[in-house]
PDB file of N, CA and C in Angstrom:
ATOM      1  N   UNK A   1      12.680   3.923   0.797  1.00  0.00           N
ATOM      2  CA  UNK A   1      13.477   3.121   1.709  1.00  0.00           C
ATOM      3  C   UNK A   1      13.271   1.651   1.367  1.00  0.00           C
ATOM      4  N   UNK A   2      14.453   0.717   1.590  1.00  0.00           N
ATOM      5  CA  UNK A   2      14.491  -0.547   0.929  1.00  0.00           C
ATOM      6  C   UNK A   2      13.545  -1.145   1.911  1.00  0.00           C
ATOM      7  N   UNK A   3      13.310  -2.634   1.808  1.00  0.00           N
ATOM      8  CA  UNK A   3      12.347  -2.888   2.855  1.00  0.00           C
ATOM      9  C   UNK A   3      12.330  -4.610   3.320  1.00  0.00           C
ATOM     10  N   UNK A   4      12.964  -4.953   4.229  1.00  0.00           N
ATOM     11  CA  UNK A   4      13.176  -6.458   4.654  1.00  0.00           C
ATOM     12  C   UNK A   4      12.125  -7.195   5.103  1.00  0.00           C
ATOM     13  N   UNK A   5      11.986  -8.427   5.149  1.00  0.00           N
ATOM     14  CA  UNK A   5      10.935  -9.383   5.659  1.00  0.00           C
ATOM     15  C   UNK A   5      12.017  -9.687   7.370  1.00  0.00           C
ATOM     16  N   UNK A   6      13.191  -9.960   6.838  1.00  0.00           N
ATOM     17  CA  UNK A   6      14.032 -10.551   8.238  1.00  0.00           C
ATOM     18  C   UNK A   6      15.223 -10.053   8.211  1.00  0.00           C
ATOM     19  N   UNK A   7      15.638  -9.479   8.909  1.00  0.00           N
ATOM     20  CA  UNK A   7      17.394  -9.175   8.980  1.00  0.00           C
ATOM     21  C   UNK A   7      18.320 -10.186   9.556  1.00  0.00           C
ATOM     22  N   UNK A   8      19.556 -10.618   9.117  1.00  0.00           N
ATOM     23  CA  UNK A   8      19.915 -11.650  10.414  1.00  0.00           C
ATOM     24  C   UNK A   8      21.363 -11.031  10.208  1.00  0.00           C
ATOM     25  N   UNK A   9      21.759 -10.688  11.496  1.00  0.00           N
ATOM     26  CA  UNK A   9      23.156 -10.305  11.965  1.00  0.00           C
ATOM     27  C   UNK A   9      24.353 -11.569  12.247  1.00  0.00           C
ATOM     28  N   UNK A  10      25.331 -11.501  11.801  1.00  0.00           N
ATOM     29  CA  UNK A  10      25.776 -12.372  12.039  1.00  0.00           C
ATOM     30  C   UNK A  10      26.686 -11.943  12.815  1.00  0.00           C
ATOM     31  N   UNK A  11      27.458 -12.958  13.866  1.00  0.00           N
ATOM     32  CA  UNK A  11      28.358 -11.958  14.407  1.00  0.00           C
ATOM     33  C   UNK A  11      29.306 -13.293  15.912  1.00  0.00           C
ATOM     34  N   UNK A  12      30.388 -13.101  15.598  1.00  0.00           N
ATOM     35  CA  UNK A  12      31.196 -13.999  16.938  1.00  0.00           C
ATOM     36  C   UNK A  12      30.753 -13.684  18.237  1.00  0.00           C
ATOM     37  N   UNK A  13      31.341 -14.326  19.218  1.00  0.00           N
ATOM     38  CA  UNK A  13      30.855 -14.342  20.742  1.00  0.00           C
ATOM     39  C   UNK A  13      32.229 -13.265  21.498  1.00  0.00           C
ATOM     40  N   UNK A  14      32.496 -11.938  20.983  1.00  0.00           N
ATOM     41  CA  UNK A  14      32.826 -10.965  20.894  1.00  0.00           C
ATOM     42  C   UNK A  14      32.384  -9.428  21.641  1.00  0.00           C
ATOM     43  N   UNK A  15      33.140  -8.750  22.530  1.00  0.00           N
ATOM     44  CA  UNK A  15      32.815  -7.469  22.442  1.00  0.00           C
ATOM     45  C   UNK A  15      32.371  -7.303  21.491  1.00  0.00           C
ATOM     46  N   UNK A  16      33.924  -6.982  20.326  1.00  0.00           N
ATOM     47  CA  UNK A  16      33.679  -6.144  19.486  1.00  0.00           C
ATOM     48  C   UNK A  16      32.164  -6.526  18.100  1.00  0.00           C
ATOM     49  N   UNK A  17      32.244  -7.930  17.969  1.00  0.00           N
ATOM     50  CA  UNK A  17      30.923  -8.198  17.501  1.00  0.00           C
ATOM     51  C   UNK A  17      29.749  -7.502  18.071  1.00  0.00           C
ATOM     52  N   UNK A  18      29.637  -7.744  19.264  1.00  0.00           N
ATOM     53  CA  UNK A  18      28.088  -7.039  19.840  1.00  0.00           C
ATOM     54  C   UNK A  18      28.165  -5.684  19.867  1.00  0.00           C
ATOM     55  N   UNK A  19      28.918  -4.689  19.805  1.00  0.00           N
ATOM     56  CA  UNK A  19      29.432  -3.489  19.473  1.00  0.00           C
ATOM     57  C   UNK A  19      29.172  -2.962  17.815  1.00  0.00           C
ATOM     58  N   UNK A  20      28.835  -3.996  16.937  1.00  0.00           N
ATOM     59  CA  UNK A  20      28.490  -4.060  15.499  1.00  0.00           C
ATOM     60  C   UNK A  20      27.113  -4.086  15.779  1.00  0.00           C
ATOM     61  N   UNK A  21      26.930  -5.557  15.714  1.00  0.00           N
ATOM     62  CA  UNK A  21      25.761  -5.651  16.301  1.00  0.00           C
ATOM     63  C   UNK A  21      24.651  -4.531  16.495  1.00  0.00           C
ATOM     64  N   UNK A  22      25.278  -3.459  17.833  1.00  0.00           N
ATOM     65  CA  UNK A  22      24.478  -2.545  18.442  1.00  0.00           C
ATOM     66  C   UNK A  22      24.528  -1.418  17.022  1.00  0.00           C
ATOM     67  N   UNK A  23      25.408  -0.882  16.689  1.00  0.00           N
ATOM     68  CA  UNK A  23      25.572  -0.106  15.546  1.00  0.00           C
ATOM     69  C   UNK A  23      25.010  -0.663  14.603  1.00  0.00           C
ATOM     70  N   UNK A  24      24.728  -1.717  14.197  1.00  0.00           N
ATOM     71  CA  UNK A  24      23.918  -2.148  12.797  1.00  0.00           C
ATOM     72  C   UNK A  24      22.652  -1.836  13.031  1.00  0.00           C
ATOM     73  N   UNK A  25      21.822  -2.462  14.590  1.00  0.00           N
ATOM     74  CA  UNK A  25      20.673  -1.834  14.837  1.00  0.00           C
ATOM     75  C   UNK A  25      19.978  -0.935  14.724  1.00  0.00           C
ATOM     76  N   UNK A  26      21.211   0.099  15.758  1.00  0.00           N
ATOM     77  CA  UNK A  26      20.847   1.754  15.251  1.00  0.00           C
ATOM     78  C   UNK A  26      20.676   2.161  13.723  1.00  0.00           C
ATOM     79  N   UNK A  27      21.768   1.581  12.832  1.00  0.00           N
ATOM     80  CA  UNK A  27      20.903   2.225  11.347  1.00  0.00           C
ATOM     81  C   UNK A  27      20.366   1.731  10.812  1.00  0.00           C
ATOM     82  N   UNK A  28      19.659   0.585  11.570  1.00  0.00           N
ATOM     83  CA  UNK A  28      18.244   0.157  10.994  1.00  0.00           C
ATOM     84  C   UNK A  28      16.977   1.092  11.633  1.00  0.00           C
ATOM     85  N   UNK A  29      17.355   0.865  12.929  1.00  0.00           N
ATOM     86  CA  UNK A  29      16.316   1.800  13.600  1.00  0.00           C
ATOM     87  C   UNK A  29      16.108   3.613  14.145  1.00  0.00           C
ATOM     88  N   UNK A  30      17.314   4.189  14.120  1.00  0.00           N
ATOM     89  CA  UNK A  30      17.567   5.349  14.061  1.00  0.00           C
ATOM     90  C   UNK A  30      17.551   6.084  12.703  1.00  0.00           C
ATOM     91  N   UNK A  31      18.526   5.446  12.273  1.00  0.00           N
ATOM     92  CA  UNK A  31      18.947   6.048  10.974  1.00  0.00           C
ATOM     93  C   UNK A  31      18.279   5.628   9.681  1.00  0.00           C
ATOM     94  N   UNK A  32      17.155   4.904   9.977  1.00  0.00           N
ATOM     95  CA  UNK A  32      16.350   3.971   8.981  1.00  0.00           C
ATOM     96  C   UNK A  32      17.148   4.056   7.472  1.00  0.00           C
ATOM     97  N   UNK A  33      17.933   3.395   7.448  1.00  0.00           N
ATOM     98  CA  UNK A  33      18.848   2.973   6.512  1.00  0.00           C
ATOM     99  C   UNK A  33      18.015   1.477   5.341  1.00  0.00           C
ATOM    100  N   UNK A  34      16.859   1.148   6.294  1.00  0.00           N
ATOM    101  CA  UNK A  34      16.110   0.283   5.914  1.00  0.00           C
ATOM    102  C   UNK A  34      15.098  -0.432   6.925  1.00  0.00           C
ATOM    103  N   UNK A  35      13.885  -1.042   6.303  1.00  0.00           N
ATOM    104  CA  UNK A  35      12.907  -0.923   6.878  1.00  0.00           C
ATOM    105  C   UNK A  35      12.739  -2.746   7.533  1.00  0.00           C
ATOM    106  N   UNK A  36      12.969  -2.772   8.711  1.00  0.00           N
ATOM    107  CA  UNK A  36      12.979  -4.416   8.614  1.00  0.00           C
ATOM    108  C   UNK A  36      11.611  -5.129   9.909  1.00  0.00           C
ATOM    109  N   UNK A  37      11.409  -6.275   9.078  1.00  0.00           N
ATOM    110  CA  UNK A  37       9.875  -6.610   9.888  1.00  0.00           C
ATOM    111  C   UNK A  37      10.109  -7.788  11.198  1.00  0.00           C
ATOM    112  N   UNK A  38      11.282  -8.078  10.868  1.00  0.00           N
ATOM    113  CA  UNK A  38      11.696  -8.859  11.849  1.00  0.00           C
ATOM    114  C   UNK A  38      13.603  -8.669  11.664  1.00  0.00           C
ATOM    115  N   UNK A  39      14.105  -8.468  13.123  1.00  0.00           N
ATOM    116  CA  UNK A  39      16.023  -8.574  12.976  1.00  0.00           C
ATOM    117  C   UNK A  39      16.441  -9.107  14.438  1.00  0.00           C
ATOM    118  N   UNK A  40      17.543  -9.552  14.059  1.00  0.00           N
ATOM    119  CA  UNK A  40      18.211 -10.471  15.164  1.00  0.00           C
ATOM    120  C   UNK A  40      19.829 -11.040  15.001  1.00  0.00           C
ATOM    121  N   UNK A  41      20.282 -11.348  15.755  1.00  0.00           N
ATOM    122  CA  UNK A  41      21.465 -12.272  15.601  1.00  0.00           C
ATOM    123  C   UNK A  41      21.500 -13.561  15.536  1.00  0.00           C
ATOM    124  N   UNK A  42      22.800 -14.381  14.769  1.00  0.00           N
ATOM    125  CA  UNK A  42      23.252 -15.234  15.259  1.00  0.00           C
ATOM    126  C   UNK A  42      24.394 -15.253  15.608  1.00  0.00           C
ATOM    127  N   UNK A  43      24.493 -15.995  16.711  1.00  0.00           N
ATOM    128  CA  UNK A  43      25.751 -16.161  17.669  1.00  0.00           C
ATOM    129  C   UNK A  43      26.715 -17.259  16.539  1.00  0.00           C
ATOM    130  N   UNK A  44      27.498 -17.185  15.732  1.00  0.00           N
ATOM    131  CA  UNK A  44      28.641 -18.357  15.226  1.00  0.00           C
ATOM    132  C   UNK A  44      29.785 -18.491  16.147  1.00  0.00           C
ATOM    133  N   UNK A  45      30.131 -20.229  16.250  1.00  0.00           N
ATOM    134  CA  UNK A  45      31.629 -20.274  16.545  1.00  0.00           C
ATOM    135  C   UNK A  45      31.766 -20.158  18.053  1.00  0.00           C
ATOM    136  N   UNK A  46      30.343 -20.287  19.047  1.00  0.00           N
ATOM    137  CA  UNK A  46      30.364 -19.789  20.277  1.00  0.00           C
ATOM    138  C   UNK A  46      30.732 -21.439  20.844  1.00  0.00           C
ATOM    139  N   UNK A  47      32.236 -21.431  21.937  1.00  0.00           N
ATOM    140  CA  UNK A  47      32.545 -22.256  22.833  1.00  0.00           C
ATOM    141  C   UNK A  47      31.382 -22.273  24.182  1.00  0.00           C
ATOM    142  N   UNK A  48      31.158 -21.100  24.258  1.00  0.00           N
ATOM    143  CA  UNK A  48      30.971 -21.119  25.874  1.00  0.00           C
ATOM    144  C   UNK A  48      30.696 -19.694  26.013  1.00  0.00           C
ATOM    145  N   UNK A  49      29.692 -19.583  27.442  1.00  0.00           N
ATOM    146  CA  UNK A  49      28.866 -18.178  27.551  1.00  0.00           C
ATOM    147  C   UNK A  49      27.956 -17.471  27.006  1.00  0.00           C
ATOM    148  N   UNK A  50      26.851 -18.378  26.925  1.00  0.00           N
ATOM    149  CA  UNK A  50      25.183 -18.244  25.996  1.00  0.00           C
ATOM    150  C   UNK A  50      25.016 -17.077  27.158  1.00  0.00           C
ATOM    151  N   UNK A  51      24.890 -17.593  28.227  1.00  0.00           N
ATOM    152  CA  UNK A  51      24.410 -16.526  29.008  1.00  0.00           C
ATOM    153  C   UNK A  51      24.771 -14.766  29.228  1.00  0.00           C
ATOM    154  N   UNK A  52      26.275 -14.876  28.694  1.00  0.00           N
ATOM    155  CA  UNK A  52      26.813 -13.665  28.692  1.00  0.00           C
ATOM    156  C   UNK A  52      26.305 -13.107  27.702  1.00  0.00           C
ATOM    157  N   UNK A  53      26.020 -13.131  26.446  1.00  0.00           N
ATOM    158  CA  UNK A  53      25.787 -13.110  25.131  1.00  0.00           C
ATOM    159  C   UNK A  53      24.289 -13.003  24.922  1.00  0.00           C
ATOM    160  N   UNK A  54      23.603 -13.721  25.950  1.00  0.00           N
ATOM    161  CA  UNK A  54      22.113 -13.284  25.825  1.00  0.00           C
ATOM    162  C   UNK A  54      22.263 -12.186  26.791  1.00  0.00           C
ATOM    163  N   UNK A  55      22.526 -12.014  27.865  1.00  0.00           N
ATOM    164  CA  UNK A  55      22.606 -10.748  28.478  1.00  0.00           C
ATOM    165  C   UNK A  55      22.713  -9.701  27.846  1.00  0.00           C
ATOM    166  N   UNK A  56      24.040  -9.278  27.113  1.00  0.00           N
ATOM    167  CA  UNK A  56      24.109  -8.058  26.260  1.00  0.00           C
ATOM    168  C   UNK A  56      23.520  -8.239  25.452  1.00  0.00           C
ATOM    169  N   UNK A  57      23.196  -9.131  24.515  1.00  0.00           N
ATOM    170  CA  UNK A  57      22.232  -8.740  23.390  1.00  0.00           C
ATOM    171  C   UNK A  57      20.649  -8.206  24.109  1.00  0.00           C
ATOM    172  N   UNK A  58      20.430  -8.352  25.054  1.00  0.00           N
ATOM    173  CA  UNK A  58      19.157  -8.114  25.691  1.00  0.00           C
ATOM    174  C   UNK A  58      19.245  -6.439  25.986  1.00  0.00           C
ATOM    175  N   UNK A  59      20.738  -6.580  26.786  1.00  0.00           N
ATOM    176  CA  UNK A  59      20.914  -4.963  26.664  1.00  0.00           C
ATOM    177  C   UNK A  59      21.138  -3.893  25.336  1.00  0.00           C
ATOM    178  N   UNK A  60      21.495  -4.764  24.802  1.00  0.00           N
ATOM    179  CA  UNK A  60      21.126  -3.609  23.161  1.00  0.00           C
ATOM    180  C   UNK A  60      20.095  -3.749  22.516  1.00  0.00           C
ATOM    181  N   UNK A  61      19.103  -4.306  23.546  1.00  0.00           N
ATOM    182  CA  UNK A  61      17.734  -5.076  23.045  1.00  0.00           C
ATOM    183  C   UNK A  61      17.441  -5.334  21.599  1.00  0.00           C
ATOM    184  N   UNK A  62      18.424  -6.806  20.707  1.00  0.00           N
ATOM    185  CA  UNK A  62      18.311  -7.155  19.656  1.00  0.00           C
ATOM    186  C   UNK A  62      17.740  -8.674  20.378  1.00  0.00           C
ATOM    187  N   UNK A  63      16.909  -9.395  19.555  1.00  0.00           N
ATOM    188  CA  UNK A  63      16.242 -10.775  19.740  1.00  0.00           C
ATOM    189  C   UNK A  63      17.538 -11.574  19.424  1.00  0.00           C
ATOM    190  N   UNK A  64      17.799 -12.612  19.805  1.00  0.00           N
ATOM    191  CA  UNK A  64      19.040 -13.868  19.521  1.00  0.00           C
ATOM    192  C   UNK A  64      18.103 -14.506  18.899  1.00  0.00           C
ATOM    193  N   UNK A  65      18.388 -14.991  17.377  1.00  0.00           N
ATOM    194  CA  UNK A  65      17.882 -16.320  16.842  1.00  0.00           C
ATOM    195  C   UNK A  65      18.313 -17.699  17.078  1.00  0.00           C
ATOM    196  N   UNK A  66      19.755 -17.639  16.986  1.00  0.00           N
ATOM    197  CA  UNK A  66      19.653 -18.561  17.853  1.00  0.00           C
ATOM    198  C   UNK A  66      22.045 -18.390  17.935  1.00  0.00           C
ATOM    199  N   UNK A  67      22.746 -19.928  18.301  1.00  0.00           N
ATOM    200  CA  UNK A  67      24.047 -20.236  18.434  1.00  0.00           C
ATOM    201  C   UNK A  67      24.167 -21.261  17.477  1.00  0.00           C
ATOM    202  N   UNK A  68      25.497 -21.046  16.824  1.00  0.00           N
ATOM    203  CA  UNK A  68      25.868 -22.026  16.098  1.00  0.00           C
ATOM    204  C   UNK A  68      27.470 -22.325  16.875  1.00  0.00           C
ATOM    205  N   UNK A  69      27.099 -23.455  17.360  1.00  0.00           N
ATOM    206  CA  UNK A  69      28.671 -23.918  17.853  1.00  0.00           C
ATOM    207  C   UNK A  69      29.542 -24.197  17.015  1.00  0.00           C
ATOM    208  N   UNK A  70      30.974 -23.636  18.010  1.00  0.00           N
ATOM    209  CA  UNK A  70      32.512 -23.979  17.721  1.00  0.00           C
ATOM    210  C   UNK A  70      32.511 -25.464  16.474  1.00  0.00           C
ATOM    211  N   UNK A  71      32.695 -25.695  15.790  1.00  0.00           N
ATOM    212  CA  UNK A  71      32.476 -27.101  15.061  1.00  0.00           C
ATOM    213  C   UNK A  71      33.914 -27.178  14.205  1.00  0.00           C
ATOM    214  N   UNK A  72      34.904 -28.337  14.698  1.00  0.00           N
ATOM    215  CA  UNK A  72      35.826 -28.686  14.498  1.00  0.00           C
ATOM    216  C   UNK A  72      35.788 -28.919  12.811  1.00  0.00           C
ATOM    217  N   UNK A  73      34.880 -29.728  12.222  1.00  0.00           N
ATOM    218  CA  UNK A  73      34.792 -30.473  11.041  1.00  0.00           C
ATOM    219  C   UNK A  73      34.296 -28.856  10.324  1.00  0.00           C
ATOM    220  N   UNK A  74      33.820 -28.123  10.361  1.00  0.00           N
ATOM    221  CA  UNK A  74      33.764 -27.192   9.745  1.00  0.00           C
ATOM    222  C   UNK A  74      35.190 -26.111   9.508  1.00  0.00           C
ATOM    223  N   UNK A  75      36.001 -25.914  10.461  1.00  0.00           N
ATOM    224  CA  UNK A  75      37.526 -25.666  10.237  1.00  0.00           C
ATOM    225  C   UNK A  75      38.142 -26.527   9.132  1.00  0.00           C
ATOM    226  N   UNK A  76      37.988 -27.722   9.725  1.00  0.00           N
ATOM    227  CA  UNK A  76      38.658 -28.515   8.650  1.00  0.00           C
ATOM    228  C   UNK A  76      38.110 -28.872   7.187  1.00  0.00           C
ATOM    229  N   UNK A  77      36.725 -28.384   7.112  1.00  0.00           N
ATOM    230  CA  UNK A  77      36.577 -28.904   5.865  1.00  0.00           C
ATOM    231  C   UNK A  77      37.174 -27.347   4.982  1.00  0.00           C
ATOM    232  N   UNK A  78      36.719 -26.797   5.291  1.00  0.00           N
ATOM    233  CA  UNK A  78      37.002 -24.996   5.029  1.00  0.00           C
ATOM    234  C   UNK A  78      38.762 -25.050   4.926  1.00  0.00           C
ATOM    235  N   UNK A  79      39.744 -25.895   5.455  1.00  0.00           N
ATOM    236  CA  UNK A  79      40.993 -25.748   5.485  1.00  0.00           C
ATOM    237  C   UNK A  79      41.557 -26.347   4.140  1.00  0.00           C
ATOM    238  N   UNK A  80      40.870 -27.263   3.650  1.00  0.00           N
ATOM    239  CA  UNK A  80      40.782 -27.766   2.161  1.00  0.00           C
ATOM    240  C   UNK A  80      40.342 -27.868   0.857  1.00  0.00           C
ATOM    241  N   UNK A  81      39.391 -26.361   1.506  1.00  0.00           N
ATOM    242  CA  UNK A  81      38.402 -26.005   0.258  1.00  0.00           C
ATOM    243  C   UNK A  81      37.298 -27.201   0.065  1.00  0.00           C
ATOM    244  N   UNK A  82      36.660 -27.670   1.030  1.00  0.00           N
ATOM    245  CA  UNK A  82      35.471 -28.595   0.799  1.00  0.00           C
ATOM    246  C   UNK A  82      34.836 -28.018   1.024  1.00  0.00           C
ATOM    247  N   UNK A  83      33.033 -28.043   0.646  1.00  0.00           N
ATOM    248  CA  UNK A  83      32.286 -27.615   0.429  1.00  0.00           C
ATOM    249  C   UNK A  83      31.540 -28.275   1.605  1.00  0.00           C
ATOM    250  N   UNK A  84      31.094 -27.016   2.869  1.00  0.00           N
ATOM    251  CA  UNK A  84      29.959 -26.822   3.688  1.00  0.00           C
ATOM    252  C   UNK A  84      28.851 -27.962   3.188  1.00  0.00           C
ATOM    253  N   UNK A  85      28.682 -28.131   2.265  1.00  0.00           N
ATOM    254  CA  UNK A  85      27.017 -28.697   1.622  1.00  0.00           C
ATOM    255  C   UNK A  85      27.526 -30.138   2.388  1.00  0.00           C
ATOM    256  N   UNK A  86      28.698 -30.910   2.333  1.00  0.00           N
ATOM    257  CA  UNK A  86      29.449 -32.121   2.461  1.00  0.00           C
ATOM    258  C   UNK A  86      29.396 -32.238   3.996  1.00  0.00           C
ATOM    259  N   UNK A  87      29.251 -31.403   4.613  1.00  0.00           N
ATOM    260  CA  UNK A  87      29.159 -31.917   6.129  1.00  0.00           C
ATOM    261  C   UNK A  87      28.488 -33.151   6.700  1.00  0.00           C
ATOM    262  N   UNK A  88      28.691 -34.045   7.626  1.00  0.00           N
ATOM    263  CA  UNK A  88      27.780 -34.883   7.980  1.00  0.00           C
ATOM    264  C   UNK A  88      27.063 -34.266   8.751  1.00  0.00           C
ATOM    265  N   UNK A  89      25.779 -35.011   8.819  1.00  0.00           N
ATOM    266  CA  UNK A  89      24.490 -34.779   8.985  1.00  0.00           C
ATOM    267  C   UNK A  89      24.419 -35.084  10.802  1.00  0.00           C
ATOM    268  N   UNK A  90      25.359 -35.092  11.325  1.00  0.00           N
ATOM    269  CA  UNK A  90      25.594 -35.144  12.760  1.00  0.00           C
ATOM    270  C   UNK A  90      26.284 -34.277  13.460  1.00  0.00           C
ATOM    271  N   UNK A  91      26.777 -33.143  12.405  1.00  0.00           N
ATOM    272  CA  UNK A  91      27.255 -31.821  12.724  1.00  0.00           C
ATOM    273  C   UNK A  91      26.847 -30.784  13.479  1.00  0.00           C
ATOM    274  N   UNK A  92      27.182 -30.745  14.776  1.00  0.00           N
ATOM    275  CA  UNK A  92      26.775 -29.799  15.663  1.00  0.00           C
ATOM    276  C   UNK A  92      26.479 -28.679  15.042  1.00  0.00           C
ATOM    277  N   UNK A  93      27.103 -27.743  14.237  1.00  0.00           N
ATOM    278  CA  UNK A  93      27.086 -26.730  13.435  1.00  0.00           C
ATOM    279  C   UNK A  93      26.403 -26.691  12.705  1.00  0.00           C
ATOM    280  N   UNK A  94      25.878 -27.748  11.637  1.00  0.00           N
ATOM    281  CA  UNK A  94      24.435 -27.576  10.572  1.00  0.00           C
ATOM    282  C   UNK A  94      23.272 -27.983  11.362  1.00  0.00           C
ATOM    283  N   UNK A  95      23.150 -29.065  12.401  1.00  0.00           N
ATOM    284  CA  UNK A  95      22.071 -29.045  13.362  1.00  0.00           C
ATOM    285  C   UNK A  95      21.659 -27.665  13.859  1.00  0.00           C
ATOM    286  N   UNK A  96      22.337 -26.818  14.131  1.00  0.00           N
ATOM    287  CA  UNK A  96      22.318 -25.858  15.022  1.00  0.00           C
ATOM    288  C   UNK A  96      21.363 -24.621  13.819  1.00  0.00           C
ATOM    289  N   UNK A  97      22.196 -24.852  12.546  1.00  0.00           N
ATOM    290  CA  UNK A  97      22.282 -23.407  11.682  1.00  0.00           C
ATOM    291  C   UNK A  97      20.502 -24.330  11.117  1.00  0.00           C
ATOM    292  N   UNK A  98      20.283 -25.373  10.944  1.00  0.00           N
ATOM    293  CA  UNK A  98      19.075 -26.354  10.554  1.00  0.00           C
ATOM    294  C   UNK A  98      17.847 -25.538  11.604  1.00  0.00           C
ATOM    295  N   UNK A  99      18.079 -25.623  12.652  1.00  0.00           N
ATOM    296  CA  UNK A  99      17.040 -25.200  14.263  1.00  0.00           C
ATOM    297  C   UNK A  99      16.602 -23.888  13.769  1.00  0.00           C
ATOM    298  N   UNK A 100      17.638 -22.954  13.492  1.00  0.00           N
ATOM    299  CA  UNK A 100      17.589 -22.113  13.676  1.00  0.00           C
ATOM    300  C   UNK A 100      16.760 -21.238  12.217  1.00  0.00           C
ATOM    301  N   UNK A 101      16.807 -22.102  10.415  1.00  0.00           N
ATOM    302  CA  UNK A 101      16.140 -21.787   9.618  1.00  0.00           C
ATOM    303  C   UNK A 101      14.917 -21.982   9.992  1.00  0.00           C
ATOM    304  N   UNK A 102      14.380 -23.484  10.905  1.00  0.00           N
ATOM    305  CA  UNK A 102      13.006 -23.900  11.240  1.00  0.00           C
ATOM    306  C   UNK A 102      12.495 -22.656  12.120  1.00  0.00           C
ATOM    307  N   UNK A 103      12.935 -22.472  13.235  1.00  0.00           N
ATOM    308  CA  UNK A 103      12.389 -21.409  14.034  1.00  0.00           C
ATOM    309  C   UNK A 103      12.378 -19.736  13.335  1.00  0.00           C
ATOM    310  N   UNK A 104      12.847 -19.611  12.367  1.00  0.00           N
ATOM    311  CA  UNK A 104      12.727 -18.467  11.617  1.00  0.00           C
ATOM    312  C   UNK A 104      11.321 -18.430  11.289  1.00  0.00           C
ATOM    313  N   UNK A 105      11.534 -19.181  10.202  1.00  0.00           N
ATOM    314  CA  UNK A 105      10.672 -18.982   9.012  1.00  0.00           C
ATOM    315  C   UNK A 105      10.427 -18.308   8.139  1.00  0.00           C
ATOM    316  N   UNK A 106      11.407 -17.491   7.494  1.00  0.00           N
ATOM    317  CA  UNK A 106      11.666 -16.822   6.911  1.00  0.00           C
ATOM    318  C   UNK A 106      13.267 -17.157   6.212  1.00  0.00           C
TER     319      UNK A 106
END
């Protein structure tokens, strides 16, 4: 069996995301599809309703790493083929995805 240090789920502020989500879990942990030492989500693209979103993820008992907000300048750079790396450094969205490598660690 293959064998992870960290899993990270990615996934919108969605039913049907947390519905993946719950199914990705299970064949990590039921179906041991693979062996992981730490797994979790991140929330992308979320406007609004941390709280709803930590709720169910609590009920499919997966850990939240963390939210990366809705971020306008990321639509638009992506709408012209610019390169993510180019974002300014005041970007709600790389602040967020930044927090969230530190609190990993992994």
């Amino acid at each position: 069996m293959s064998e992870l240090d960290c899993l990270i789920m990615l996934s919108d502020a969605s039913a049907r995301g947390l519905r993946t989500v719950a199914l990705l879990k299970e064949m990590v942990e039921e179906r041991h599809v693979v062996h992981c030492r730490k797994m979790g989500v991140v929330f992308n693209r979320v406007q609004s309703g941390e709280d709803v979103l930590a709720r169910s993820a609590g009920q499919i008992g997966v850990e939240i790493f963390g939210y990366v907000p809705q971020d306008p300048s990321v639509a638009s750079y992506d709408l012209v083929g610019r390169s993510l790396a180019e974002l300014p450094l005041d970007s709600a969205a790389l602040e967020a995805v930044r927090g969230i490598v530190d609190n990993l660690g992994c």
